[in-house]
C-alpha atoms as a PDB file:
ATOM      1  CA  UNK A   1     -21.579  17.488 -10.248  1.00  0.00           C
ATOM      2  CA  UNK A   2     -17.769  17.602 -10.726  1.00  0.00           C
ATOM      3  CA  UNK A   3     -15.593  15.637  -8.919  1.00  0.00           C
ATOM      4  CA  UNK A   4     -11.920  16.566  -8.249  1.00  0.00           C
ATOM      5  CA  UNK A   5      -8.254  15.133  -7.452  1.00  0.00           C
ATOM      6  CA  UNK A   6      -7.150  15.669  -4.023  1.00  0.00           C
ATOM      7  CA  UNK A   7      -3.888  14.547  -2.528  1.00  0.00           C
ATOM      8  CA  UNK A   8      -4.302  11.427  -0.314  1.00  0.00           C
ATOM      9  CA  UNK A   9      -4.052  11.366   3.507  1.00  0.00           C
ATOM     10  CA  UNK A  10      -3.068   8.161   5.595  1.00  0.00           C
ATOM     11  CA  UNK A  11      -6.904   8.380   6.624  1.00  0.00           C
ATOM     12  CA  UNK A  12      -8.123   7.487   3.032  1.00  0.00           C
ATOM     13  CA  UNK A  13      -6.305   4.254   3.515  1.00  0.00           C
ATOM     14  CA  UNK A  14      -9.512   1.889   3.989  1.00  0.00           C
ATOM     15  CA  UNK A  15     -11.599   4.042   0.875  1.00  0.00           C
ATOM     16  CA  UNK A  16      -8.375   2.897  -1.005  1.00  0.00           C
ATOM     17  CA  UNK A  17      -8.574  -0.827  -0.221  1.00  0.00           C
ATOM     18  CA  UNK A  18     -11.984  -0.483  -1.075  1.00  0.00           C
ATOM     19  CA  UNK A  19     -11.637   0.682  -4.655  1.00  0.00           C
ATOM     20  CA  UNK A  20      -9.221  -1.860  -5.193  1.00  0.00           C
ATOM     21  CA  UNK A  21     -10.831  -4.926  -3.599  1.00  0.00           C
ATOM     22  CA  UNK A  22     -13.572  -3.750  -5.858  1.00  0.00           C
ATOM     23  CA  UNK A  23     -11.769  -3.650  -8.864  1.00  0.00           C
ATOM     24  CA  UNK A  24      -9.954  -6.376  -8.331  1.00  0.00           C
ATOM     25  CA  UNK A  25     -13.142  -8.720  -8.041  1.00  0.00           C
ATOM     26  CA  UNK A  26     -13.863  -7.583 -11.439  1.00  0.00           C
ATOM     27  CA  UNK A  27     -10.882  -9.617 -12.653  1.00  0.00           C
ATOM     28  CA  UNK A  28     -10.772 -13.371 -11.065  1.00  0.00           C
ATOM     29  CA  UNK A  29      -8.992 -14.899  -9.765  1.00  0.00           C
ATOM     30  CA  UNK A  30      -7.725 -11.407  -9.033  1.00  0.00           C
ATOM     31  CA  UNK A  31      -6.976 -11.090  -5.064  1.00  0.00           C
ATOM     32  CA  UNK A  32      -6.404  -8.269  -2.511  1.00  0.00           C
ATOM     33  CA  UNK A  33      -4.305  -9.468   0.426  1.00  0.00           C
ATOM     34  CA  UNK A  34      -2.837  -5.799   2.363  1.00  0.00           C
ATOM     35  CA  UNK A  35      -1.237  -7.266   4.746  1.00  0.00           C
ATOM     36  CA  UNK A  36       0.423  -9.785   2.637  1.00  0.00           C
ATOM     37  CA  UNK A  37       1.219  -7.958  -0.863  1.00  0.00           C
ATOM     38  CA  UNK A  38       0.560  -4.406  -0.451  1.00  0.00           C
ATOM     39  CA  UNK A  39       1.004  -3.496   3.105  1.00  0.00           C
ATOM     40  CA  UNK A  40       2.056   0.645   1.657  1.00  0.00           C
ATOM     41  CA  UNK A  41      -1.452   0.690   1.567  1.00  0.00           C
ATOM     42  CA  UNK A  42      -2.380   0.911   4.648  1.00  0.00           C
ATOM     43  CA  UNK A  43      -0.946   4.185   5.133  1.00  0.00           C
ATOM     44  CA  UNK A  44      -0.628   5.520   1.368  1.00  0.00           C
ATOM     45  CA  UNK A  45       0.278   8.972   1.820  1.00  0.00           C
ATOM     46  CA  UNK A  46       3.384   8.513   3.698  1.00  0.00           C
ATOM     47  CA  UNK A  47       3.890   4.951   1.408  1.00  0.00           C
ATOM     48  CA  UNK A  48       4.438   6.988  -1.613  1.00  0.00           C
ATOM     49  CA  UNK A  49       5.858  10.501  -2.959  1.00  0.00           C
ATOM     50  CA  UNK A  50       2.275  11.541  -4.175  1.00  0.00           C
ATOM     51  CA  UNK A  51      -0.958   9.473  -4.067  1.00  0.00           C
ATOM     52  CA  UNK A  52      -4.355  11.095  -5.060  1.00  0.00           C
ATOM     53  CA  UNK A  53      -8.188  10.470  -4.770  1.00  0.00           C
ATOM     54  CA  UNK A  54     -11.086  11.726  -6.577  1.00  0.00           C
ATOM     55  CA  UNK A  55     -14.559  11.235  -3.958  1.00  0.00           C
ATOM     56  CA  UNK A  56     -18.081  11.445  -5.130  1.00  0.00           C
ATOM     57  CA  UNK A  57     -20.559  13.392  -3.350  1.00  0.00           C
ATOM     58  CA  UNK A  58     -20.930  11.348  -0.240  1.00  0.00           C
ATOM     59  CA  UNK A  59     -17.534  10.792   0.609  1.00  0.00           C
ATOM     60  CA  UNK A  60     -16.733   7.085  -1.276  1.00  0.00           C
ATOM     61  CA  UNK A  61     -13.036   6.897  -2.370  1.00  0.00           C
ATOM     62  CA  UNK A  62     -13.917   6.116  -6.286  1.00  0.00           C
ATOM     63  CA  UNK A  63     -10.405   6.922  -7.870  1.00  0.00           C
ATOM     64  CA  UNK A  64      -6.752   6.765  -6.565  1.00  0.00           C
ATOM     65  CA  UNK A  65      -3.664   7.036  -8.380  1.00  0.00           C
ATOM     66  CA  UNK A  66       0.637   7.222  -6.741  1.00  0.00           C
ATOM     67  CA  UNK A  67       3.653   7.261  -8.271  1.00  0.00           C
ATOM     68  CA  UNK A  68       7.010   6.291  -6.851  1.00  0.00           C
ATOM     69  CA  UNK A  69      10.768   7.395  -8.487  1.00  0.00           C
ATOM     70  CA  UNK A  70      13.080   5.541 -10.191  1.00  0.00           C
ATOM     71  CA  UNK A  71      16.388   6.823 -10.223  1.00  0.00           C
ATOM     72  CA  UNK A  72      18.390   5.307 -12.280  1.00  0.00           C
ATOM     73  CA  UNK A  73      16.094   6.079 -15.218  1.00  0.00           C
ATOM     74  CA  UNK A  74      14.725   9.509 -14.053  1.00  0.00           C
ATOM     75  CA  UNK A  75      11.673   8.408 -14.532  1.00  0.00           C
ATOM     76  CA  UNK A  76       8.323   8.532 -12.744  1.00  0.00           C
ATOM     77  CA  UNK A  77       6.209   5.282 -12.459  1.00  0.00           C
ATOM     78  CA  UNK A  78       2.690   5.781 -12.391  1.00  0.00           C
ATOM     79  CA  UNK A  79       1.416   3.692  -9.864  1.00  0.00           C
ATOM     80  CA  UNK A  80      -2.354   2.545  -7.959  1.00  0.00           C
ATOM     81  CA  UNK A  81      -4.534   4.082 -10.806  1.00  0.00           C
ATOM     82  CA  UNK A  82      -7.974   2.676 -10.228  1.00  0.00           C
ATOM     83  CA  UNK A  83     -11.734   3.977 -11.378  1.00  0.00           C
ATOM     84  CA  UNK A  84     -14.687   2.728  -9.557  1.00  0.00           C
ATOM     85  CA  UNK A  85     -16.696   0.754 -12.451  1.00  0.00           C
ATOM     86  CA  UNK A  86     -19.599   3.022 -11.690  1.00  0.00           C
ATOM     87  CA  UNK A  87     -17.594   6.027 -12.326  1.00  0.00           C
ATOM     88  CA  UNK A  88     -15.919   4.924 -15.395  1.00  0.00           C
ATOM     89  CA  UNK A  89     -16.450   7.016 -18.624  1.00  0.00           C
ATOM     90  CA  UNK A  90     -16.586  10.153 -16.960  1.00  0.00           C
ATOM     91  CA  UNK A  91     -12.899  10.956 -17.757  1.00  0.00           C
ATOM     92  CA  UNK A  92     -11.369  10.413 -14.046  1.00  0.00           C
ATOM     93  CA  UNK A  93      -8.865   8.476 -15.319  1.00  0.00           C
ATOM     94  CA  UNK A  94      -7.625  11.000 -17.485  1.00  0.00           C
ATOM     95  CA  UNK A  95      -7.767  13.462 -14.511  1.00  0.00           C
ATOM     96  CA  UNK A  96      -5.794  11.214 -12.808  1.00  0.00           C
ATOM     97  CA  UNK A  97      -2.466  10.070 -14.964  1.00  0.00           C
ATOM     98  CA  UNK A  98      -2.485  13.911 -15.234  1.00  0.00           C
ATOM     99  CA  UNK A  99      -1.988  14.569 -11.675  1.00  0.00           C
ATOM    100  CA  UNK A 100       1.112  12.188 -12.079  1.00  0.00           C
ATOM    101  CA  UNK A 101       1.983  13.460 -15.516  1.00  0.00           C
ATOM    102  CA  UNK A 102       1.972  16.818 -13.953  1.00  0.00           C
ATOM    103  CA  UNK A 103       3.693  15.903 -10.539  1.00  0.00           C
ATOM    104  CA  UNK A 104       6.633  14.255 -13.543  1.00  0.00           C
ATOM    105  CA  UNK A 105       7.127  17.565 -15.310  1.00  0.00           C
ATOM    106  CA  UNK A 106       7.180  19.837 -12.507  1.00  0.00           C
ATOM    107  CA  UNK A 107      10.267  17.677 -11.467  1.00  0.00           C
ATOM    108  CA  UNK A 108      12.226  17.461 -14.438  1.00  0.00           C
ATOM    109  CA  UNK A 109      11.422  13.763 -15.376  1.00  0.00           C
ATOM    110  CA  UNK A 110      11.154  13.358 -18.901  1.00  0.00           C
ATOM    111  CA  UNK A 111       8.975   9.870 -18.850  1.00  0.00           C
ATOM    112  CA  UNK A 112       6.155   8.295 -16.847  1.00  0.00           C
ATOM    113  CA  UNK A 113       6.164   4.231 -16.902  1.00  0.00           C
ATOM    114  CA  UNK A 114       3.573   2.007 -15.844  1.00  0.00           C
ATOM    115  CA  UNK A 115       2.929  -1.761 -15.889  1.00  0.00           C
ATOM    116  CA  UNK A 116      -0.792  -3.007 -16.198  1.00  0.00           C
ATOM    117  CA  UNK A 117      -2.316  -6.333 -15.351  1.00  0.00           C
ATOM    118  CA  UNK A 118      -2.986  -7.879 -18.670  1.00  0.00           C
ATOM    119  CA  UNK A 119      -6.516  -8.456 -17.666  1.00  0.00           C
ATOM    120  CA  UNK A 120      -6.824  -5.165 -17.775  1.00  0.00           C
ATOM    121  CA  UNK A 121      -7.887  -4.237 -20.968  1.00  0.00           C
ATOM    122  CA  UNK A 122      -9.750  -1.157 -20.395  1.00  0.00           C
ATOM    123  CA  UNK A 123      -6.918   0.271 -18.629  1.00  0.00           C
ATOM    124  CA  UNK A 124      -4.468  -0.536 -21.960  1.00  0.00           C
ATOM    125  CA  UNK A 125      -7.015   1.391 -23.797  1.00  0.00           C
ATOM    126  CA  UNK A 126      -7.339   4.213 -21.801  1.00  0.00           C
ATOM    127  CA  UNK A 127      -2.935   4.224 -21.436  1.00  0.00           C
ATOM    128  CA  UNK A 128      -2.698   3.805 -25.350  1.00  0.00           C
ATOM    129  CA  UNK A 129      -5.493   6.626 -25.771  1.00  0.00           C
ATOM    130  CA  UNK A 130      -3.227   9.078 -23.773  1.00  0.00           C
ATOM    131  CA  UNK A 131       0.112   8.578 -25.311  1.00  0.00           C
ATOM    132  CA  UNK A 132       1.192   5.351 -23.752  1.00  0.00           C
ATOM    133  CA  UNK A 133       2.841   3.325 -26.159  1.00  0.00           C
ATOM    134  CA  UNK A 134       3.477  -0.988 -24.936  1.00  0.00           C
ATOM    135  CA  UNK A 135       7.340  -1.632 -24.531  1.00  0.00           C
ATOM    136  CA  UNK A 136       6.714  -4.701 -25.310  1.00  0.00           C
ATOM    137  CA  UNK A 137       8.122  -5.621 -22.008  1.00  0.00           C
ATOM    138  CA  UNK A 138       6.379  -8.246 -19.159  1.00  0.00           C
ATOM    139  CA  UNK A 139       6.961  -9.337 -16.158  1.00  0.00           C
ATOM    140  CA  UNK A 140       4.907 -12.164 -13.960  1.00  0.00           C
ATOM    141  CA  UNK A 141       4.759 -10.916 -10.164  1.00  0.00           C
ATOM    142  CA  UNK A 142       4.483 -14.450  -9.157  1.00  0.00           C
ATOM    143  CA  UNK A 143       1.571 -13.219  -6.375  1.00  0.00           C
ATOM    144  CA  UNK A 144      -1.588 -14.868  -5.203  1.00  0.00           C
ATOM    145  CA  UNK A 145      -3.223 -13.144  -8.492  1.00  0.00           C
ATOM    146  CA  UNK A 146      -0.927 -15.305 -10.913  1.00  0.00           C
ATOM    147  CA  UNK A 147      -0.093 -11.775 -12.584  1.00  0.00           C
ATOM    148  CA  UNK A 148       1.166 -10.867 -15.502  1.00  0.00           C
ATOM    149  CA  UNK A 149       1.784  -6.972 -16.828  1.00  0.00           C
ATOM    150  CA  UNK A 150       2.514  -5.499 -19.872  1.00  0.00           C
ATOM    151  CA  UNK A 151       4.807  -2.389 -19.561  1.00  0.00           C
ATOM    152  CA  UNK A 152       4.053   1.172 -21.098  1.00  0.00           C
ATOM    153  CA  UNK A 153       5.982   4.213 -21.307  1.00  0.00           C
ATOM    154  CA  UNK A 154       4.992   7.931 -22.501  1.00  0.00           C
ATOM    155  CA  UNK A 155       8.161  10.530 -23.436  1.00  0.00           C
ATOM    156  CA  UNK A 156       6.552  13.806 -22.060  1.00  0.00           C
ATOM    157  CA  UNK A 157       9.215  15.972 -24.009  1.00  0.00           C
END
C-alpha cells in the first residue's frame, strides 16, 4: 500500500510530537521538550507556511516535514523532516523534501536550506543523495540536546 503527503492540520499536532519524540530517542541524549523548545508544534499548521504528513494505514503520523521563509535570502528552509524508523527505506523522505522543493519553486525561490543534527547521519545521506551539498557551515543551538548542525543548501535553478 502507498502512502501519501497531505498538508498538516493543527489536529495532527500530538501524531507530530510523536514522530519526533520517537526519533529523537534514537539519538541520546537527544530530548523533546514542546513546551520549552518547540512550542510551534503544538499547533503546526498555523506555526508554519506549509507543514506535511505522510500516515500509514491506521492513521499513525509516520512522516512530517515544514518549511518557513527567509527573506533576506529568498530562500526556503526546509524544516521538521522526520521518517518513522519503521518506515524508513521506502522513499518517504524523498516524497517529502519534494513537497518543500515543490512548495520553493512554485514561489519563485531559487534555494532550499536546511540544518541537520550532526547525529544525524542518515539524514546527511539522504540530503547529499538529493542534491544537498554541506556549506560547511555549523551552528550549536545551545538546547537541552547539546546540538550541533551542519548546514546544507540545494540551488534548484
Amino acid at each position: 500500500m502507498s502512502l501519501e503527503v497531505r498538508e498538516a492540520v493543527d489536529e495532527d499536532s500530538e501524531g507530530i510530537i510523536a514522530l519526533i519524540d520517537s526519533c529523537y530517542r534514537e539519538y541520546p541524549p537527544n530530548i523533546l521538550d514542546v513546551d520549552l523548545e518547540e512550542p510551534e508544534l503544538r499547533a503546526p499548521a498555523s506555526r508554519y507556511p506549509a507543514f506535511w504528513v505522510i500516515e500509514d494505514e491506521v492513521g499513525q503520523i509516520v512522516g512530517c516535514i515544514a518549511l518557513q521563509v527567509r527573506e533576506p535570502q529568498q530562500r526556503i528552509e526546509l524544516k521538521k523532516c522526520y521518517v518513522h524508523k519503521s518506515q524508513r527505506g521506502a522513499g518517504l523522505g524523498r516524497d517529502l523534501v519534494q513537497q518543500v522543493e515543490d512548495w520553493a519553486r512554485a514561489q519563485g525561490c531559487p534555494e532550499v536550506e536546511l540544518w541537520t543534527d550532526t547525529r544525524f547521519k542518515l539524514a546527511h545521506r539522504v540530503y547529499t543523495a538529493l542534491g544537498y551539498e554541506p556549506s560547511g557551515r555549523t551552528r550549536d543551538l545551545h538546547d537541552l540536546s547539546q546540538t550541533t548542525e551542519f548546514h546544507f543548501l540545494k540551488n534548484l535553478g
